[in-house]
C-alpha atoms as a PDB file:
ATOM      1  CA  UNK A   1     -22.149   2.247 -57.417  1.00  0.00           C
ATOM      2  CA  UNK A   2     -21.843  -1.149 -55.658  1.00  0.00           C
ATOM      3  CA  UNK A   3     -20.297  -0.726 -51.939  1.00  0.00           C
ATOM      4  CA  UNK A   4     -17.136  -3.033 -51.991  1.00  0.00           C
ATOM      5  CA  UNK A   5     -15.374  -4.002 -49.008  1.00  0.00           C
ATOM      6  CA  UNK A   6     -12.507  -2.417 -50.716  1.00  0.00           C
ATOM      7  CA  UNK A   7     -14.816   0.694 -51.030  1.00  0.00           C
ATOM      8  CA  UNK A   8     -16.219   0.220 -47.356  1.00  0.00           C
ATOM      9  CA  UNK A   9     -12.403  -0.063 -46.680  1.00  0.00           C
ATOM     10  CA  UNK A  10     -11.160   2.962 -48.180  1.00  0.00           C
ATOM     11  CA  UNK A  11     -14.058   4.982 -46.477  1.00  0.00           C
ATOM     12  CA  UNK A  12     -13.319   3.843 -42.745  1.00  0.00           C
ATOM     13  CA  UNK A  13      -9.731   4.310 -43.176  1.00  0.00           C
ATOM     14  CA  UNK A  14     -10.629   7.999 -44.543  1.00  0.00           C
ATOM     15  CA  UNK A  15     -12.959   8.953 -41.335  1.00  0.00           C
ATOM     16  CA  UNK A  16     -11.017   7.106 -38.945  1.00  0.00           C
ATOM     17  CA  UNK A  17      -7.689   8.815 -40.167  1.00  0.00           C
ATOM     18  CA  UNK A  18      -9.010  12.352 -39.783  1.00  0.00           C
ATOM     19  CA  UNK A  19     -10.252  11.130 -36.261  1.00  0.00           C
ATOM     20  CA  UNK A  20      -6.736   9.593 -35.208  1.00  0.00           C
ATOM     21  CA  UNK A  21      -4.817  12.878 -36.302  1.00  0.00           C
ATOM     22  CA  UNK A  22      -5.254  14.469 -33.604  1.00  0.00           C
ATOM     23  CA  UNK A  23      -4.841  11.623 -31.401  1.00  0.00           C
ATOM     24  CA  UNK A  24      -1.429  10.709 -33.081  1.00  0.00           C
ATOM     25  CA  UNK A  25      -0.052  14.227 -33.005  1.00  0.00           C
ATOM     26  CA  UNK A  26      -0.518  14.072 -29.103  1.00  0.00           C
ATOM     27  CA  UNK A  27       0.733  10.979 -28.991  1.00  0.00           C
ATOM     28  CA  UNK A  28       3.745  11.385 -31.398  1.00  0.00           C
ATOM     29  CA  UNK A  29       4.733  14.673 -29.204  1.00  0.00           C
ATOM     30  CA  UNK A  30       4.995  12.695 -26.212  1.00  0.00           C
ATOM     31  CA  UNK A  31       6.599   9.591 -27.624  1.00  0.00           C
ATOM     32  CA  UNK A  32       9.202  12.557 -28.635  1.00  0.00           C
ATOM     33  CA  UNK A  33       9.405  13.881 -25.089  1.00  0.00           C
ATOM     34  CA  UNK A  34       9.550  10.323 -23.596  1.00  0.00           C
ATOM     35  CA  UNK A  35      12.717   9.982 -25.194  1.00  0.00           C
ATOM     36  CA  UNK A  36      14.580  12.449 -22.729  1.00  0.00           C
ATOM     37  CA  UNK A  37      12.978  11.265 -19.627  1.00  0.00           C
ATOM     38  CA  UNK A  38      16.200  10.355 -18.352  1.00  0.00           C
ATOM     39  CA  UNK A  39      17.510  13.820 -18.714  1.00  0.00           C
ATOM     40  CA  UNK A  40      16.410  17.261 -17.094  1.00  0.00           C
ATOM     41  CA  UNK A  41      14.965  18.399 -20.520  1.00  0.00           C
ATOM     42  CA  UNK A  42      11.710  20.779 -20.210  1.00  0.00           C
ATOM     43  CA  UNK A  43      11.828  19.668 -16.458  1.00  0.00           C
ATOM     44  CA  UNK A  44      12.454  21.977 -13.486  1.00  0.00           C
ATOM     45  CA  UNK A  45      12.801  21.792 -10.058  1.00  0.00           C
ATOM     46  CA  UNK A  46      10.364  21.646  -7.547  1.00  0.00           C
ATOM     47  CA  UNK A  47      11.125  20.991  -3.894  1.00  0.00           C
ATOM     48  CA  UNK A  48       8.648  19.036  -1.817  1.00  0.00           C
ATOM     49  CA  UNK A  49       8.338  17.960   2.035  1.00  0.00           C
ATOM     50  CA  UNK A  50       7.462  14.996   3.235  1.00  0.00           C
ATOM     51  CA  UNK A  51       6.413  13.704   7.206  1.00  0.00           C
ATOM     52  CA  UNK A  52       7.449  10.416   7.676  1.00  0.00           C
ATOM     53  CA  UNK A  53       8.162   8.361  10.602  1.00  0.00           C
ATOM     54  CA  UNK A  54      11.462   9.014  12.600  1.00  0.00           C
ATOM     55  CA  UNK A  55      14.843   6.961  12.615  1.00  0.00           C
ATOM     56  CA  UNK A  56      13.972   5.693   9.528  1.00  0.00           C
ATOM     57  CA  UNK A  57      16.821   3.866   7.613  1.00  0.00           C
ATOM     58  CA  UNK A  58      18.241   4.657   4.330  1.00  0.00           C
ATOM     59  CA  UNK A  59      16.462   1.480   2.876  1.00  0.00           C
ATOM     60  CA  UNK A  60      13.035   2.245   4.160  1.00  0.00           C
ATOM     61  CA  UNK A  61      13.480   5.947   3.264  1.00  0.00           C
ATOM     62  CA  UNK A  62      14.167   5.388  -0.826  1.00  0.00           C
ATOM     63  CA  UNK A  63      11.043   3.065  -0.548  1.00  0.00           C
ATOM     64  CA  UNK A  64       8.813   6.162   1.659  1.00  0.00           C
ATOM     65  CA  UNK A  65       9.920   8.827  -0.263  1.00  0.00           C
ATOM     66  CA  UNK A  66       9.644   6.670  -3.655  1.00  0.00           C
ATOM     67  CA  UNK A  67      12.604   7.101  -5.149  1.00  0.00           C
ATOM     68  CA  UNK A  68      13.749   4.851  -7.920  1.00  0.00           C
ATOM     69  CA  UNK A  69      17.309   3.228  -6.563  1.00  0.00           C
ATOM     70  CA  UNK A  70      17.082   3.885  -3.365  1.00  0.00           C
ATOM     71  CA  UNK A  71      18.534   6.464  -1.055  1.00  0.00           C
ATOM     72  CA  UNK A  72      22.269   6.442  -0.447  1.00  0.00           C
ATOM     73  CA  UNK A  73      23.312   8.454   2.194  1.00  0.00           C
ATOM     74  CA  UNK A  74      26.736  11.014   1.514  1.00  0.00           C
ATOM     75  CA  UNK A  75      26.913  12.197   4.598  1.00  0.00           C
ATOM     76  CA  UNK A  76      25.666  12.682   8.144  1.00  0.00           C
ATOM     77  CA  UNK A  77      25.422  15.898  10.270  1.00  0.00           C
ATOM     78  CA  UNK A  78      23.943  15.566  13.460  1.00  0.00           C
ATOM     79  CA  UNK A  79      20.495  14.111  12.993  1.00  0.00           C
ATOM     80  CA  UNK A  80      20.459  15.118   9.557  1.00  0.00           C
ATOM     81  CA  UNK A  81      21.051  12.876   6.668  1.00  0.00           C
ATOM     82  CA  UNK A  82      21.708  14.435   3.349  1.00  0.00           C
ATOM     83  CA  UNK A  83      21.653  12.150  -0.080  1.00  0.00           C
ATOM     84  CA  UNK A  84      21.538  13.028  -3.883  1.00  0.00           C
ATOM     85  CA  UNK A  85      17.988  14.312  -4.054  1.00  0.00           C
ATOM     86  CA  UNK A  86      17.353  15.752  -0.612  1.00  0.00           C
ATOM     87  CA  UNK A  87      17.974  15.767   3.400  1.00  0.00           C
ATOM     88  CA  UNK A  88      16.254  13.681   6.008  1.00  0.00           C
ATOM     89  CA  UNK A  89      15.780  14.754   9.753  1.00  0.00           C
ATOM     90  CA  UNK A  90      15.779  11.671  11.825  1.00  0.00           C
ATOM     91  CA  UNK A  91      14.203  13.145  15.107  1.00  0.00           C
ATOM     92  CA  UNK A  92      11.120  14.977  12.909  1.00  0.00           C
ATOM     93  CA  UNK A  93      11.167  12.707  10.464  1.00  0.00           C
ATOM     94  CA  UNK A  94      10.825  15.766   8.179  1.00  0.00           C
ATOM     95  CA  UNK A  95      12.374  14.855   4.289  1.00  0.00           C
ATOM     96  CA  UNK A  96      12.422  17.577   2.066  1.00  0.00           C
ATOM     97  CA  UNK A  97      13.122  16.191  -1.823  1.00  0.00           C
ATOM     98  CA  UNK A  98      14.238  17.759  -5.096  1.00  0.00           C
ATOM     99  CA  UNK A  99      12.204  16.476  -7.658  1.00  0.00           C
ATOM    100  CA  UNK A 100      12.687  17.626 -11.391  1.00  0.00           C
ATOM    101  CA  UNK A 101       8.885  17.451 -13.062  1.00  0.00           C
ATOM    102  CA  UNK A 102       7.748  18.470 -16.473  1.00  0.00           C
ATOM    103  CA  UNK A 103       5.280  21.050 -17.104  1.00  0.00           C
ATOM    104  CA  UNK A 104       1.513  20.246 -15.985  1.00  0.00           C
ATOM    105  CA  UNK A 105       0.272  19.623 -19.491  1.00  0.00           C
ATOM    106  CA  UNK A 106       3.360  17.494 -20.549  1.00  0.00           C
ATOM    107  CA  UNK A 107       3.324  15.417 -17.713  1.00  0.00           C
ATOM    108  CA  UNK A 108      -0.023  14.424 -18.148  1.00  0.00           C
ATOM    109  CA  UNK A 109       0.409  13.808 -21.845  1.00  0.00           C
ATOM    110  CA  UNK A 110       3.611  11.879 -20.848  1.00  0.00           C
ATOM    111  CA  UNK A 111       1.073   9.321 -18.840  1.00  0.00           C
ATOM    112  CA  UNK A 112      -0.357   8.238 -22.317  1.00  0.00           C
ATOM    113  CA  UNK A 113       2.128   6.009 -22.915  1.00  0.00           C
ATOM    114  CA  UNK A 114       2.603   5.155 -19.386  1.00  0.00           C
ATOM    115  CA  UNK A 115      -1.115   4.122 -18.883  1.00  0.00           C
ATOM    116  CA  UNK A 116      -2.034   0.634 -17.198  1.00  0.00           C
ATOM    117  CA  UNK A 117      -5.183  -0.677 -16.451  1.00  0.00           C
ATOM    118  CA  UNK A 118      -6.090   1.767 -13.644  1.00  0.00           C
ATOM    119  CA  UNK A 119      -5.486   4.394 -15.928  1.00  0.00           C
ATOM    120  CA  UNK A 120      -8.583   6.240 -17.311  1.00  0.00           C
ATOM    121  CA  UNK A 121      -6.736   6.783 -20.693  1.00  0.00           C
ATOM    122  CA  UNK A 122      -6.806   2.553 -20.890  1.00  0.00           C
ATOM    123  CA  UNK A 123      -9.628   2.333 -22.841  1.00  0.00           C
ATOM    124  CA  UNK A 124      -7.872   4.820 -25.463  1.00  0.00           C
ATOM    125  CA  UNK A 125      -4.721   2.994 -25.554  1.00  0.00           C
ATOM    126  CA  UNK A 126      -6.704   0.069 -26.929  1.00  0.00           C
ATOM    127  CA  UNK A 127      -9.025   2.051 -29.257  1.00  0.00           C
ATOM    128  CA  UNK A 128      -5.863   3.692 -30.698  1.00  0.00           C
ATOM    129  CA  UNK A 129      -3.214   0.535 -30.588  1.00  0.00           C
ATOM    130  CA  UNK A 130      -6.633  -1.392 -32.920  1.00  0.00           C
ATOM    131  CA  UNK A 131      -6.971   1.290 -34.568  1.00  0.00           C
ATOM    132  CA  UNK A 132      -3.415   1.683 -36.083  1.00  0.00           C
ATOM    133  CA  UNK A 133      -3.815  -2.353 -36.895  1.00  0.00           C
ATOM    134  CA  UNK A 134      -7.278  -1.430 -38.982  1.00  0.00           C
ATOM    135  CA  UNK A 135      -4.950   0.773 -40.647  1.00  0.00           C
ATOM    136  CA  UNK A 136      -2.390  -1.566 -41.321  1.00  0.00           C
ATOM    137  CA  UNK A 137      -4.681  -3.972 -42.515  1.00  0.00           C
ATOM    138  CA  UNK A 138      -7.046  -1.702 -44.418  1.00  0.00           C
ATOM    139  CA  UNK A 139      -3.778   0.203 -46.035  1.00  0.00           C
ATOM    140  CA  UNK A 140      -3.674  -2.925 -48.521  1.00  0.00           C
ATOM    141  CA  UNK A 141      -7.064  -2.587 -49.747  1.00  0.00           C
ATOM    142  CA  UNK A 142      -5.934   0.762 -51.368  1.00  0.00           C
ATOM    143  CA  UNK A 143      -4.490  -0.844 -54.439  1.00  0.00           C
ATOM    144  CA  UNK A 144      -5.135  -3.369 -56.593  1.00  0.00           C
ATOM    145  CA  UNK A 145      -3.089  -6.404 -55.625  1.00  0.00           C
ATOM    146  CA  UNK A 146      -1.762  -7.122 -59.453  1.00  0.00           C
ATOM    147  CA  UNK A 147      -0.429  -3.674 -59.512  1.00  0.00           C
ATOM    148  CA  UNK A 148       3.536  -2.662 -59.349  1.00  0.00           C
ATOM    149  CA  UNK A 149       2.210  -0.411 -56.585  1.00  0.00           C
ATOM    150  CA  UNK A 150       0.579  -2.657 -54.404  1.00  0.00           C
ATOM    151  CA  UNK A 151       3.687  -5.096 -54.695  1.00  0.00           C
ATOM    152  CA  UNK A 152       6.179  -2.199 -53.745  1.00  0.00           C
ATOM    153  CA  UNK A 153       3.955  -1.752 -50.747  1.00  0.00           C
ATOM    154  CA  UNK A 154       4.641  -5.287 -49.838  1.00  0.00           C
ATOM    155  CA  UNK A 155       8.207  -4.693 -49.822  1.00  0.00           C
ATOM    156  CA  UNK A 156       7.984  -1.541 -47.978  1.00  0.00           C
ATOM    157  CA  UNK A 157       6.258  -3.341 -45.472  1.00  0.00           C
ATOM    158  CA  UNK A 158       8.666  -6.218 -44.835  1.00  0.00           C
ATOM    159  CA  UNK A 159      11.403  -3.828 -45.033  1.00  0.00           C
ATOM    160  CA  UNK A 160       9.817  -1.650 -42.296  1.00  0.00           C
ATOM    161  CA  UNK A 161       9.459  -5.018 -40.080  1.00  0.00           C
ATOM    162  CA  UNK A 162      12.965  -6.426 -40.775  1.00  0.00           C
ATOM    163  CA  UNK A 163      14.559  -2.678 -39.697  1.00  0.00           C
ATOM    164  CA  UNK A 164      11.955  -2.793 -36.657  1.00  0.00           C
ATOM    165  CA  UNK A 165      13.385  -6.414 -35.511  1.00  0.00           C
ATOM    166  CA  UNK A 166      17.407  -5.276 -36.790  1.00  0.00           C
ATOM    167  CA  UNK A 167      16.985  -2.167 -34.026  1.00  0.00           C
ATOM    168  CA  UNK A 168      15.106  -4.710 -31.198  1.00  0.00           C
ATOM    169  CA  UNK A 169      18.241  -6.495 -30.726  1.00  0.00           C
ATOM    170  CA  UNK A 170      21.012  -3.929 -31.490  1.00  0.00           C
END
């Protein structure tokens, strides 16, 4: 039997699908779980201490104790300043924070899709991100391009584009 490329086609996309399942299942999960970062779902509360410098201000202390937004004081007693996710002692300098954090293994399975370039899951991001393009290229070298098939395909395709580009700017 002579090896194709539509043969040599179908075989890589065969391999490197049962490769990528697992991949995609981890992935898929924490796409899922990405959704309700915004919320306290599967998150619980951890409280954590932090030195810093005294007589800091509210603006220095959202950007020492990283907080997204800021710190906005509610109130002041004595030397201690109390906000939304914590206190802060002035005179110590002692902050004490309440974070909400996923569990160990979701966390870290979060930081797939949050990797960057100093991220040692990088280089997968890449593998997998050409990896799904092989497989939207090599998905059309299934059928024959004169079949009903391999037309409906093309139509599936633009159809999943248009609704991807319809939901971009809704």
């Amino acid at each position: 039997m002579k090896m194709t490329t539509s043969l040599r086609m179908r075989i890589i996309h065969r391999y490197l699908g049962f490769f990528l399942a697992g991949i995609m299942a981890m992935y898929s999960i924490s796409g899922i779980i990405m959704i309700f970062r915004n919320t306290d779902f599967l998150k619980s509360e951890k409280i954590v201490e932090h030195q810093l410098k005294p007589n800091l201000k509210a603006t220095e202390l959202g950007g020492a104790l990283r907080i997204k937004g800021g710190v906005k004081p509610q109130k002041t007693e004595g030397d201690v300043v109390y906000f939304k996710q914590g206190q802060y002692n002035k005179v110590t300098g002692m902050a004490t924070v309440k974070k909400m954090e996923l569990p160990f293994i979701l966390d870290k399975m979060e930081h797939l899709h949050k990797a960057t370039t100093n991220s040692p899951v990088y280089f997968l991001n890449i593998f997998f991100g050409l990896s799904l393009l092989f497989f939207v290229i090599s998905s059309f070298w299934m059928f024959l391009p004169k079949t009903s098939v391999f037309k409906k395909g093309l139509y599936f395709s633009l159809a999943g584009m248009v609704l991807t580009i319809i939901l971009l700017f809704v």
